[in-house]
Protein backbone atom coordinates (compact mmCIF):
# COMPACT_ATOMS: atom_id res chain seq x y z
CA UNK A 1 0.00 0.00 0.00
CA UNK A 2 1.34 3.26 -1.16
CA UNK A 3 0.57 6.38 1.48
CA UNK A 4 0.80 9.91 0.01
CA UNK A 5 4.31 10.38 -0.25
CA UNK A 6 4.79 7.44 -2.67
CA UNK A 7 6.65 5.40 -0.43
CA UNK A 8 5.68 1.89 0.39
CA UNK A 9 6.11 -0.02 3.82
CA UNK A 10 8.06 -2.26 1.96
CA UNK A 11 10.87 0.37 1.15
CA UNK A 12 11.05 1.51 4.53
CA UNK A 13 11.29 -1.92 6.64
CA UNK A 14 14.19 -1.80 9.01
CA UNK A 15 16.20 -5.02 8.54
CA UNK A 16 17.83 -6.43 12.18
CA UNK A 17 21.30 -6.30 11.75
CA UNK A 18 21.21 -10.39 12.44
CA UNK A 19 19.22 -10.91 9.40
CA UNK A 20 21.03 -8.62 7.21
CA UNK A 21 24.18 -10.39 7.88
CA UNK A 22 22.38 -14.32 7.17
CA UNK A 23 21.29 -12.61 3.60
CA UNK A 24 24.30 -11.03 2.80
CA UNK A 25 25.89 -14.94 4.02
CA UNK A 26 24.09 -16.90 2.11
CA UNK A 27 24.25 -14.27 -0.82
CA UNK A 28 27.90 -15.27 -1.05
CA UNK A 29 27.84 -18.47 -0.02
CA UNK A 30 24.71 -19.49 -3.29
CA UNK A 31 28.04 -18.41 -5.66
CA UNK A 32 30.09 -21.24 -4.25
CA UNK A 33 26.74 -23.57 -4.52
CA UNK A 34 26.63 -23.49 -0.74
CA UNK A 35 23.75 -22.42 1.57
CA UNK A 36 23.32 -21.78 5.85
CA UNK A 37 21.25 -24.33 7.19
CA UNK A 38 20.09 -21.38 9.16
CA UNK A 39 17.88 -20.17 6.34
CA UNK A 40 15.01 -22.05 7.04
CA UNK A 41 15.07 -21.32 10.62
CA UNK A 42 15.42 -17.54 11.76
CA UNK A 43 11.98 -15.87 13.56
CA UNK A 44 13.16 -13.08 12.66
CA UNK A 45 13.67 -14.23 8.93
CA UNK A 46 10.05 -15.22 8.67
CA UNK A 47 8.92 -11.92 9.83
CA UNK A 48 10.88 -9.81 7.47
CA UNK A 49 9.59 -11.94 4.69
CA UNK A 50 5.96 -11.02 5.16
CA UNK A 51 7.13 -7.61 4.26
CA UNK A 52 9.78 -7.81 1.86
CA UNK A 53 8.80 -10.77 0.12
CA UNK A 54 5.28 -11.79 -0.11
CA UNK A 55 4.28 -8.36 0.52
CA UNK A 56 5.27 -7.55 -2.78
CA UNK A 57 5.21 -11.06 -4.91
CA UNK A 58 2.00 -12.14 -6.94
CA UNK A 59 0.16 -14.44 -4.25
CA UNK A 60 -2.01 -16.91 -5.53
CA UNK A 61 -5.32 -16.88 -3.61
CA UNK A 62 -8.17 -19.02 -5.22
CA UNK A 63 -9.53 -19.98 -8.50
CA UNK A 64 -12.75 -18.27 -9.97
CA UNK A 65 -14.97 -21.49 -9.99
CA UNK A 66 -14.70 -21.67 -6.24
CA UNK A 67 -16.54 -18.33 -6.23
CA UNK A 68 -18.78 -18.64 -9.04
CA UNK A 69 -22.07 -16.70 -8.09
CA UNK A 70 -22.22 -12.88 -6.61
CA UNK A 71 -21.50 -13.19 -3.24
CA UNK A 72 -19.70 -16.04 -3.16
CA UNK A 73 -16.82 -15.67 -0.85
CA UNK A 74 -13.57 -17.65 0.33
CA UNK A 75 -11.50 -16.24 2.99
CA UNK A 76 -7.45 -16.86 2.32
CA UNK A 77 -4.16 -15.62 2.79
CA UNK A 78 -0.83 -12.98 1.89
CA UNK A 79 1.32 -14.50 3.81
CA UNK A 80 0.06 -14.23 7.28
CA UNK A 81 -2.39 -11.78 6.17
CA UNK A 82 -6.14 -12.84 6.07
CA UNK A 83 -7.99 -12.03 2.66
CA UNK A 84 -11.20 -12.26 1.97
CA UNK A 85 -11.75 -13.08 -1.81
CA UNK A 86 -15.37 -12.31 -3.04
CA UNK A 87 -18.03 -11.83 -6.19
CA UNK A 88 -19.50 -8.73 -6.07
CA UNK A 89 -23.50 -8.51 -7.17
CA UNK A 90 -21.63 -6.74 -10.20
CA UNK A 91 -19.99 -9.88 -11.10
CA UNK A 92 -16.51 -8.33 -10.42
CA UNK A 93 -13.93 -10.42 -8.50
CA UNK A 94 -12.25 -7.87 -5.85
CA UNK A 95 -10.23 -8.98 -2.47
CA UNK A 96 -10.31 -6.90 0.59
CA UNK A 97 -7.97 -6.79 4.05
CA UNK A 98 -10.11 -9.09 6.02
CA UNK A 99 -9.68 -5.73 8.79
CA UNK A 100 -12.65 -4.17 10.05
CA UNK A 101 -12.01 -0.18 9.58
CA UNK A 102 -13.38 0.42 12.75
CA UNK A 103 -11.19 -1.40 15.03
CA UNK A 104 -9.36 -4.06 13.37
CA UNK A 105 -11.34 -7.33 13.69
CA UNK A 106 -11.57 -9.82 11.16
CA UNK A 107 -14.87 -9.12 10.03
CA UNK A 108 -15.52 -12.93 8.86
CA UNK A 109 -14.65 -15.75 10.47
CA UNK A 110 -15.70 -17.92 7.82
CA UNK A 111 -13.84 -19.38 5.35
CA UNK A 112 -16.43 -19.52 2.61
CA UNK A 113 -20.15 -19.00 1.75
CA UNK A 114 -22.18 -16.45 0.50
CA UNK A 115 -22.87 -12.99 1.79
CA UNK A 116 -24.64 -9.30 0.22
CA UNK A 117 -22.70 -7.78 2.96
CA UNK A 118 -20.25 -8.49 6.32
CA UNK A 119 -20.89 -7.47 9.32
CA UNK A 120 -18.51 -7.14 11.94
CA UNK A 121 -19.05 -9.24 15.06
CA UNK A 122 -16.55 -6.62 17.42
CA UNK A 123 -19.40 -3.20 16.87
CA UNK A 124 -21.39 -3.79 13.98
CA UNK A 125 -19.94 -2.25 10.59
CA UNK A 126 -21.35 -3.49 7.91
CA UNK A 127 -19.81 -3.81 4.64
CA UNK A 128 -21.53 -4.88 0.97
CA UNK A 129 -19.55 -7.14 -1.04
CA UNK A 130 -18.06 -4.37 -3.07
CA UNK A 131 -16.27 -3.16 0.25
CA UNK A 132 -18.35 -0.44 0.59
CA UNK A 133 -19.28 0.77 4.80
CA UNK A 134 -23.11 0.84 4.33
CA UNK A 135 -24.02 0.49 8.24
CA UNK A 136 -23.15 1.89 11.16
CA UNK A 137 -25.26 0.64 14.13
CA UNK A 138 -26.43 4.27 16.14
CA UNK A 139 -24.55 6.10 13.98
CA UNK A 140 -25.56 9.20 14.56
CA UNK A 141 -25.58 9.93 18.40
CA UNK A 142 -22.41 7.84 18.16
CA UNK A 143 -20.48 9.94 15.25
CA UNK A 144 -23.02 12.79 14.53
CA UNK A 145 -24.12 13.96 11.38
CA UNK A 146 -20.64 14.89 9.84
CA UNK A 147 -19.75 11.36 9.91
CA UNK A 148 -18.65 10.10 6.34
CA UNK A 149 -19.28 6.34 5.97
CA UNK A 150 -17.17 6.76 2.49
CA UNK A 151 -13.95 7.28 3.99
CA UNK A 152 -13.84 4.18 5.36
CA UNK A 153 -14.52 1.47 2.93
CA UNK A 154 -12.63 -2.00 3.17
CA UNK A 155 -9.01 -1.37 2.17
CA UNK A 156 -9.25 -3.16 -1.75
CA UNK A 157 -6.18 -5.62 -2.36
CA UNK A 158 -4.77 -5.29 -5.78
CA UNK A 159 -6.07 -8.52 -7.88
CA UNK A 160 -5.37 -10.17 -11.25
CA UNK A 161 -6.12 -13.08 -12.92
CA UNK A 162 -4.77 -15.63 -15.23
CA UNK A 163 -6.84 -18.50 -16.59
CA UNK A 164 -9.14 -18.47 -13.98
CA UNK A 165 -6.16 -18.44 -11.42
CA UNK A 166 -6.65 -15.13 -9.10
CA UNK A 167 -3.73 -14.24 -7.78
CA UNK A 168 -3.52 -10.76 -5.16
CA UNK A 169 -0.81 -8.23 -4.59
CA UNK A 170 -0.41 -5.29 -1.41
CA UNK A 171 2.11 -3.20 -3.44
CA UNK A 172 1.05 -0.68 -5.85
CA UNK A 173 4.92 -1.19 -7.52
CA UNK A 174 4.55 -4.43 -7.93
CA UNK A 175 4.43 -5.23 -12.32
CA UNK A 176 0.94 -6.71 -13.72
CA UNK A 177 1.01 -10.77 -13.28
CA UNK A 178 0.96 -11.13 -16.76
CA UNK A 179 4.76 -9.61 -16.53
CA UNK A 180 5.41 -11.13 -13.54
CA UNK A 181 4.76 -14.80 -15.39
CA UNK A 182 5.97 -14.13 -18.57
CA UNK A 183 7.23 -17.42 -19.48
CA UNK A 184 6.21 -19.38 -17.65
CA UNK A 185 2.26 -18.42 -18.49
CA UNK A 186 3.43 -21.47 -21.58
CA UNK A 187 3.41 -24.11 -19.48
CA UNK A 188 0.66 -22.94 -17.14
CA UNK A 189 -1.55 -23.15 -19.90
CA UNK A 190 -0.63 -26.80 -20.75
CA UNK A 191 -2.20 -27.68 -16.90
CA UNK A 192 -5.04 -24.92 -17.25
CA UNK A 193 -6.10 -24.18 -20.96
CA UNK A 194 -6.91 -27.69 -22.66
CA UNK A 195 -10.70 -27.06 -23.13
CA UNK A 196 -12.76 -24.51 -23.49
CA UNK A 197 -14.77 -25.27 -20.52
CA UNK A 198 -12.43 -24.51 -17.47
CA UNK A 199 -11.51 -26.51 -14.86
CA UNK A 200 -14.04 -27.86 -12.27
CA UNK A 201 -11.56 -27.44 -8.80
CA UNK A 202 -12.47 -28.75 -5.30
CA UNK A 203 -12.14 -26.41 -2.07
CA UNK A 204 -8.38 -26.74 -0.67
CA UNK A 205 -7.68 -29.70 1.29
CA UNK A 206 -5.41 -28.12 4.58
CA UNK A 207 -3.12 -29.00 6.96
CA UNK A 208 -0.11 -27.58 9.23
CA UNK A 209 3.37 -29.29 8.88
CA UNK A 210 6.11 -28.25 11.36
CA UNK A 211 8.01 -27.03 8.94
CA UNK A 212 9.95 -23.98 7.12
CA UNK A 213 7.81 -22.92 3.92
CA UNK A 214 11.24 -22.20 2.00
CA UNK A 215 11.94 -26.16 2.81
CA UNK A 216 9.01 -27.31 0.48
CA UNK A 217 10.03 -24.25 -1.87
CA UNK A 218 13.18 -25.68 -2.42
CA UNK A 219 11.88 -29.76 -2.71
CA UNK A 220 10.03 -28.23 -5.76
CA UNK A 221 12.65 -26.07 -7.46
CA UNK A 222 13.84 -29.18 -9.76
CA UNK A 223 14.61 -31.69 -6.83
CA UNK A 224 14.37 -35.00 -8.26
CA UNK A 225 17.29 -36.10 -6.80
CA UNK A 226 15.38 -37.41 -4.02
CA UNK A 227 13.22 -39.41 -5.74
CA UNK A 228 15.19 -42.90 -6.15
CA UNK A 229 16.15 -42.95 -2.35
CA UNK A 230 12.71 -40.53 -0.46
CA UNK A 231 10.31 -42.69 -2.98
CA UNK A 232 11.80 -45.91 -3.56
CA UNK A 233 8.64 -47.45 -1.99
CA UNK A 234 6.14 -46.85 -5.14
CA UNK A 235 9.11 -48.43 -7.21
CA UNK A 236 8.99 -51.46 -4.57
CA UNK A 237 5.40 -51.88 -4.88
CA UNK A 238 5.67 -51.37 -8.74
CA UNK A 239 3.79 -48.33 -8.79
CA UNK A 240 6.32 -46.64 -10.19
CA UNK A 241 9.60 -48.74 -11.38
CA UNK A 242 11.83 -46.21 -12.90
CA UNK A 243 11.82 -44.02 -9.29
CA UNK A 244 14.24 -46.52 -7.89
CA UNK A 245 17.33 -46.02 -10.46
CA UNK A 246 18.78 -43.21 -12.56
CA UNK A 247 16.03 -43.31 -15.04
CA UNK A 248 13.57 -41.24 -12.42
CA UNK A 249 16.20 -38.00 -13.70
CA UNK A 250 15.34 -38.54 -17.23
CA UNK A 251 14.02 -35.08 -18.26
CA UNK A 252 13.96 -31.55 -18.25
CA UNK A 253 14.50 -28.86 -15.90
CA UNK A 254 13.30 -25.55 -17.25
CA UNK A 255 13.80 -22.01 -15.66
CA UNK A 256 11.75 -19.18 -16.77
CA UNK A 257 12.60 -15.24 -15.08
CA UNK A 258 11.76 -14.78 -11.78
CA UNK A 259 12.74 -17.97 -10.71
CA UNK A 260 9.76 -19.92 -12.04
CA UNK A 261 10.41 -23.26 -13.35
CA UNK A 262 9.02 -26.41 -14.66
CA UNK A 263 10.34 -30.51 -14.22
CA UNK A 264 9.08 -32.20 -17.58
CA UNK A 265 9.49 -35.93 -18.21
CA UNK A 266 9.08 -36.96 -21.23
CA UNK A 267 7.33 -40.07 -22.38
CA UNK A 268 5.79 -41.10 -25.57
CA UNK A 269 3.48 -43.91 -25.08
CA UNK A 270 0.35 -45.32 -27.15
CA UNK A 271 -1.49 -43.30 -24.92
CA UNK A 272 0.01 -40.15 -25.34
CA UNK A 273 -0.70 -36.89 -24.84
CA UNK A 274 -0.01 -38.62 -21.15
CA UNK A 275 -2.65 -41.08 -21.25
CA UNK A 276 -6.16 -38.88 -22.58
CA UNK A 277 -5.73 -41.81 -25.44
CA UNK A 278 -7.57 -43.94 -23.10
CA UNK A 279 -9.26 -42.26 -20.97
CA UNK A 280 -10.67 -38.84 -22.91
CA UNK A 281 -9.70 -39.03 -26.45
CA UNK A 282 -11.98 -36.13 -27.06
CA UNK A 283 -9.86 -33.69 -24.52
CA UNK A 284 -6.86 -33.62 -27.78
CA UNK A 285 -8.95 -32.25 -30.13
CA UNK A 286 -9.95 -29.89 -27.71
CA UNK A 287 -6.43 -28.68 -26.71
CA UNK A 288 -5.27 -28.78 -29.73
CA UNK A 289 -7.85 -25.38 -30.38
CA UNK A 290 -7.17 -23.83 -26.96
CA UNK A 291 -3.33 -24.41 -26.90
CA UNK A 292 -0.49 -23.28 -29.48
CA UNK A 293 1.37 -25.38 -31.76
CA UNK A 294 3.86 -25.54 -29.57
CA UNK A 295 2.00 -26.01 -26.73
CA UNK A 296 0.06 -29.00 -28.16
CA UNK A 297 3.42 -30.24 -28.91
CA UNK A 298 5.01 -30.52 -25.77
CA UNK A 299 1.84 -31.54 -23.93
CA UNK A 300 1.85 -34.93 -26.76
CA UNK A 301 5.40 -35.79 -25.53
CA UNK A 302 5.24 -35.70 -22.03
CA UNK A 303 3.93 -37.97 -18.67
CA UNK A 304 4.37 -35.29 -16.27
CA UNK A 305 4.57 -31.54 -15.66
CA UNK A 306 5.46 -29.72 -12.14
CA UNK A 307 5.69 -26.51 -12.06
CA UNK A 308 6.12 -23.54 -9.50
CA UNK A 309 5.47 -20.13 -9.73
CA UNK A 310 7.60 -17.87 -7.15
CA UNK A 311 7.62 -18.21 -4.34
CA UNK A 312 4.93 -20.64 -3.04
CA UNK A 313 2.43 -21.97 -5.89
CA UNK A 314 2.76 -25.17 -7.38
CA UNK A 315 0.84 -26.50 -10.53
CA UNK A 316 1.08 -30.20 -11.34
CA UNK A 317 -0.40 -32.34 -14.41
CA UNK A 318 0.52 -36.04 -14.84
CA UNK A 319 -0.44 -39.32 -15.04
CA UNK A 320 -0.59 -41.68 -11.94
CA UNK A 321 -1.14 -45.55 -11.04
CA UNK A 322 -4.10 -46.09 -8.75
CA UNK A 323 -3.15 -49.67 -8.04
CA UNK A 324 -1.04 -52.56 -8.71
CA UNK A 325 -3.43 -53.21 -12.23
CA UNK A 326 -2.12 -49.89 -13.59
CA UNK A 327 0.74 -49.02 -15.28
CA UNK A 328 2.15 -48.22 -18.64
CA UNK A 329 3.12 -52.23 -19.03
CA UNK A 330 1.51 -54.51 -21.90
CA UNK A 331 -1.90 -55.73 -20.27
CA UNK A 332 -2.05 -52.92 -17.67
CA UNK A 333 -4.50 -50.61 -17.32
CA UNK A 334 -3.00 -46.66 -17.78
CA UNK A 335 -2.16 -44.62 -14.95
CA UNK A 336 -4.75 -42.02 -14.66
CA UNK A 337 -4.53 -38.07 -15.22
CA UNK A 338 -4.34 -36.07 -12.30
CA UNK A 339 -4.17 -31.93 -12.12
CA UNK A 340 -3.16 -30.43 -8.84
CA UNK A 341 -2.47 -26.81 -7.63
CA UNK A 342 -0.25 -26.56 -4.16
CA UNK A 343 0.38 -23.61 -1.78
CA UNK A 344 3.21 -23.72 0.83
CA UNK A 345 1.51 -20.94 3.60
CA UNK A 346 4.23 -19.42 5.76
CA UNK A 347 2.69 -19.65 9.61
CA UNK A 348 5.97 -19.12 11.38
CA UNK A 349 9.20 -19.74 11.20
CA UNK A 350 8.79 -23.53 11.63
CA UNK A 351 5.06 -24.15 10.99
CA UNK A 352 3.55 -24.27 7.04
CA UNK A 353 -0.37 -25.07 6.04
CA UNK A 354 0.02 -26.79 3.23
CA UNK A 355 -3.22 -26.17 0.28
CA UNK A 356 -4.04 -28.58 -1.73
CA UNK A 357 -6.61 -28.47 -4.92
CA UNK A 358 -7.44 -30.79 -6.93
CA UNK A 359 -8.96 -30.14 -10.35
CA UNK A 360 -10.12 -31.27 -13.81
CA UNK A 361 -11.76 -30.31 -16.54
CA UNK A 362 -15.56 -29.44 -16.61
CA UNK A 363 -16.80 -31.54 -19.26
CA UNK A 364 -14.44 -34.48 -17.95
CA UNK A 365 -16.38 -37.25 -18.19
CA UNK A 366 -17.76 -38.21 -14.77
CA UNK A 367 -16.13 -41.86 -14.43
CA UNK A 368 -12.17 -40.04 -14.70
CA UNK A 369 -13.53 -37.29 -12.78
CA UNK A 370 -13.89 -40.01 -9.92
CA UNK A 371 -10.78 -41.85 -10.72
CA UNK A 372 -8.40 -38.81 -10.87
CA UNK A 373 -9.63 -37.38 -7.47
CA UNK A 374 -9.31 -41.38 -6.51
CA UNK A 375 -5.38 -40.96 -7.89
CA UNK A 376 -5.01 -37.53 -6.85
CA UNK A 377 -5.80 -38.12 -2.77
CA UNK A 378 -3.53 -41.69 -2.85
CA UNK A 379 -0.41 -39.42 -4.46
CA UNK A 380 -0.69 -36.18 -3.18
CA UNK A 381 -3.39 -35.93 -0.01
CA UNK A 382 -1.68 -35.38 3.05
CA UNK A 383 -1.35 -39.25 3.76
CA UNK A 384 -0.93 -39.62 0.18
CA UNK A 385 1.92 -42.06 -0.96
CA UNK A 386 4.31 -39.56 -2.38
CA UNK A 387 3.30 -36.12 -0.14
CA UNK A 388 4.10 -38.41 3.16
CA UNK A 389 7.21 -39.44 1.95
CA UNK A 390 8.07 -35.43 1.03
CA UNK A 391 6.92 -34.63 4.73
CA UNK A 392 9.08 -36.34 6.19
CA UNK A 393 12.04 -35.22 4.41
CA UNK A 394 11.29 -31.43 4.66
CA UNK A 395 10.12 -31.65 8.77
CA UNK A 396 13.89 -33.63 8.80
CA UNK A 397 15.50 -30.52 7.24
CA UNK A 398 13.50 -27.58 9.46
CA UNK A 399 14.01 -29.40 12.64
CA UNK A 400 17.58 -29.91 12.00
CA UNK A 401 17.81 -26.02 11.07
CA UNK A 402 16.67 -25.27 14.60
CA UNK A 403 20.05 -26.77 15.97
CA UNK A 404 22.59 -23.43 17.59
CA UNK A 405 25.09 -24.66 15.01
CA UNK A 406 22.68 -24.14 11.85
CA UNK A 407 24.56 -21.28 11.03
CA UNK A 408 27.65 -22.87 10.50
CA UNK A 409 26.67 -25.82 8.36
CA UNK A 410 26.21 -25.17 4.64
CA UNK A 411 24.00 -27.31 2.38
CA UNK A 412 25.43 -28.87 -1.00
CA UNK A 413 23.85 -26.82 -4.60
CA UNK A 414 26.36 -28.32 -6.90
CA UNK A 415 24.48 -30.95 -8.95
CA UNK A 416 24.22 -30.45 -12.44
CA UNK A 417 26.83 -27.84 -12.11
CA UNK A 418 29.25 -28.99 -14.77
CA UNK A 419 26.61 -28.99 -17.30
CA UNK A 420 25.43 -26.79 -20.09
CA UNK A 421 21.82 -25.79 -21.32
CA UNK A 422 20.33 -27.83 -23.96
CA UNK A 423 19.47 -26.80 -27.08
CA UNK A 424 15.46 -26.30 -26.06
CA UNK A 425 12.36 -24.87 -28.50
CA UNK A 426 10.24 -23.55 -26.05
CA UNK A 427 10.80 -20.67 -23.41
CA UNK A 428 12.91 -20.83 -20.48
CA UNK A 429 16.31 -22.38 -20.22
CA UNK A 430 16.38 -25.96 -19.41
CA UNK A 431 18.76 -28.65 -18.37
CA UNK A 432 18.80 -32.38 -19.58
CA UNK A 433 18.81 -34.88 -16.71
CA UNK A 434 16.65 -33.95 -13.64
CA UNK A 435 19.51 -34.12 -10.69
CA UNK A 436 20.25 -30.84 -11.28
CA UNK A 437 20.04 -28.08 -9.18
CA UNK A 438 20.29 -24.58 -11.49
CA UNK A 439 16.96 -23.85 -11.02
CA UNK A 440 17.38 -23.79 -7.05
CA UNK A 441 19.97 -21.57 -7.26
CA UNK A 442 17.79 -19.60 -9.34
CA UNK A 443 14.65 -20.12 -6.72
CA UNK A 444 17.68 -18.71 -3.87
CA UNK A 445 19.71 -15.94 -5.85
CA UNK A 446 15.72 -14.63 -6.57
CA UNK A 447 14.63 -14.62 -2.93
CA UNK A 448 17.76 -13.01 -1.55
CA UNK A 449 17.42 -10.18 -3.75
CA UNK A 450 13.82 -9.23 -2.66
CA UNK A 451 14.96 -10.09 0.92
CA UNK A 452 17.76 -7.37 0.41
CA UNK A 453 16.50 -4.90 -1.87
């Protein structure tokens, strides 16, 4: 928010010297692929992020079906800052401060449904969905007649959208989303743009992890490392095979600006695009109208897409075994498409909610709609056979960050290192073999400069 000199909180922050001297650490330390364990674990860290960082980032906050009809509402968040996200009776998608002008309450406690107007539990402002103050209870042997309920409408957040994705912003600075994506808005649309009718998405499945939010950042900047040893269990069971040896790096790590990125494994089967052969034929004529050549193109070669948009958003399409009878072997029955969206909340320094949604197209027809939310909960729920695995891994890495001597251990970036870009047709740079770590470094040198700046 921008007061009448121009100048933003975000400029003005004071930085504790003790935080100031971890960035400017592991500023020089990223250069000789090194990082302070102490990253993921400073108070003090956390709190300057809410400021510097998402205060001034493109925040995903919810996706227009889930608020399809005026008044629909969904309360989410900025960082640690509530927002509610609503419909106005205009049709207009706006997101307010979920701050009562009055005295500060949260003026819902909800975290959906459907309202004309919010009143505040604390004293009784009321509010119409367009923000506006439209009530205030005895008003005028309370304020008098000079009282001017225009002054004090909900303080608007700053919201864009992309796709049906709404994403929010609190600085004024900040460049449209559609600059902020660039690039990476190609590979986006391979997850989001494949029909004409949208995507039908479910309400966000939630739950708290005690871990560092910049721990699952970093699992999903291009860390497939981990997969042979963290995930070697869906290989045992057969789920999976290729997990359990080198073959789980075969692919492509793509960076886009701003430290978005993309893994993309490539794998042309008889079922390809993915496996929509089988299971919605009709879905590649449709993308093939909605999506560009190139687009189409890449989509037809590949299994699996994960992507994450800086700092905390992940979108994921691929294609995934329910059971021991599916798989992409002779006389198996093909693993089925999934779409998922991901959020990494910050809480504190050591606690994260983690979002999930799952999503598919509208017109899907009803049988895959049931099996991919069938495949989606057994991969990626939070019991779900890969997420657990994940979850165990990053709450290993944030508890071990708490230790006094965090500071003076640094992590290992190097992998990949001695290799070059390949020679790739589609935006981004990208990097052949998936144990590679460029786009972390990316993900790090990106968040250190809004950190410091």
């Amino acid at each position: 928010m921008v007061n009448t000199t121009g100048v933003e909180v975000f400029d003005v922050i004071e930085m504790p010297d003790g935080v100031r001297s971890l960035l400017e650490e592991a500023e020089k330390s990223i250069e000789e692929y090194r990082l302070p364990l102490a990253i993921f674990s400073d108070p003090e860290l956390h709190r300057i992020e809410q400021i510097k960082l998402f205060g001034r980032v493109w925040n995903f906050l919810a996706h227009e079906n889930e608020i399809p009809n005026p008044g629909d509402y969904v309360r989410r968040y900025i960082g640690n800052t509530q927002i509610i996200v609503v419909r106005g009776e205009d049709g207009r998608v706006r997101a307010f401060l979920n701050i009562c002008r009055h005295k500060g309450m949260s003026f819902t406690r909800a975290e959906m449904g459907n309202a004309s107007f919010f009143r505040c539990p604390y004293h009784g402002f009321t509010y119409n969905n367009k923000g506006e103050l439209i009530g205030v209870p005895f008003r005028n042997i309370t304020y008098g007649e000079k009282f001017d309920p225009s002054k004090f409408s909900l303080i608007e957040v700053r919201v864009e959208t992309y796709n049906g994705l709404i994403f929010g912003n609190l600085s004024e600075k900040t460049p449209p989303l559609s600059d902020y994506l660039e690039d990476i808005k190609f590979y986006l649309d391979i997850v989001v743009n494949r029909s004409d009718a949208g995507l039908e998405i479910s309400h966000p499945e939630r739950f708290i992890v005690p871990a560092n939010w910049k721990v699952f950042a970093d699992n999903f900047s291009g860390d497939i490392y981990h997969f042979p040893t963290t995930h070697r269990t869906l290989a045992e069971l057969k789920l999976a095979p290729a997990l359990g040896t080198e073959k789980a790096g075969e692919g492509y790590v793509v960076m886009t600006n701003n430290a978005h990125g993309a893994d993309i494994r490539l794998a042309l089967t008889e079922w390809a695009p993915q496996t929509y052969k089988y299971w919605w034929p009709e879905l590649i004529e449709k993308a093939k109208k909605k999506l560009t050549s190139d687009q189409f193109e890449l989509w037809s070669m590949m299994n699996n897409l994960v992507g994450q948009i800086f700092p905390n958003f992940i979108f994921i399409t691929h294609a995934f075994p329910i059971d021991s009878r599916y798989g992409l072997e002779k006389g198996k029955i093909p693993p089925v498409p999934v779409i998922n969206f991901r959020l990494w909340r910050p809480i504190s320094h050591n606690r994260t909610e983690v979002w999930v949604w799952k999503a598919i197209e509208a017109d899907a027809p009803e049988e895959l709609k049931k099996l991919s939310l069938l495949a989606d909960i057994r991969i990626h729920g939070s019991s779900g056979l890969v997420f657990q695995d994940d979850i165990a891994m990053i709450h290993g890495v944030s508890e071990s960050a708490l230790s006094p001597r965090a500071r003076d251990i640094k992590l290992i970036y190097e992998a990949g290192m001695y290799k070059e870009p390949v020679k790739w047709k589609y935006p981004g740079m990208a990097y052949y073999i998936m144990f590679d770590e460029h786009w972390a470094l990316k993900f790090w040198k990106t968040y250190i400069k809004y950190m410091l700046e």
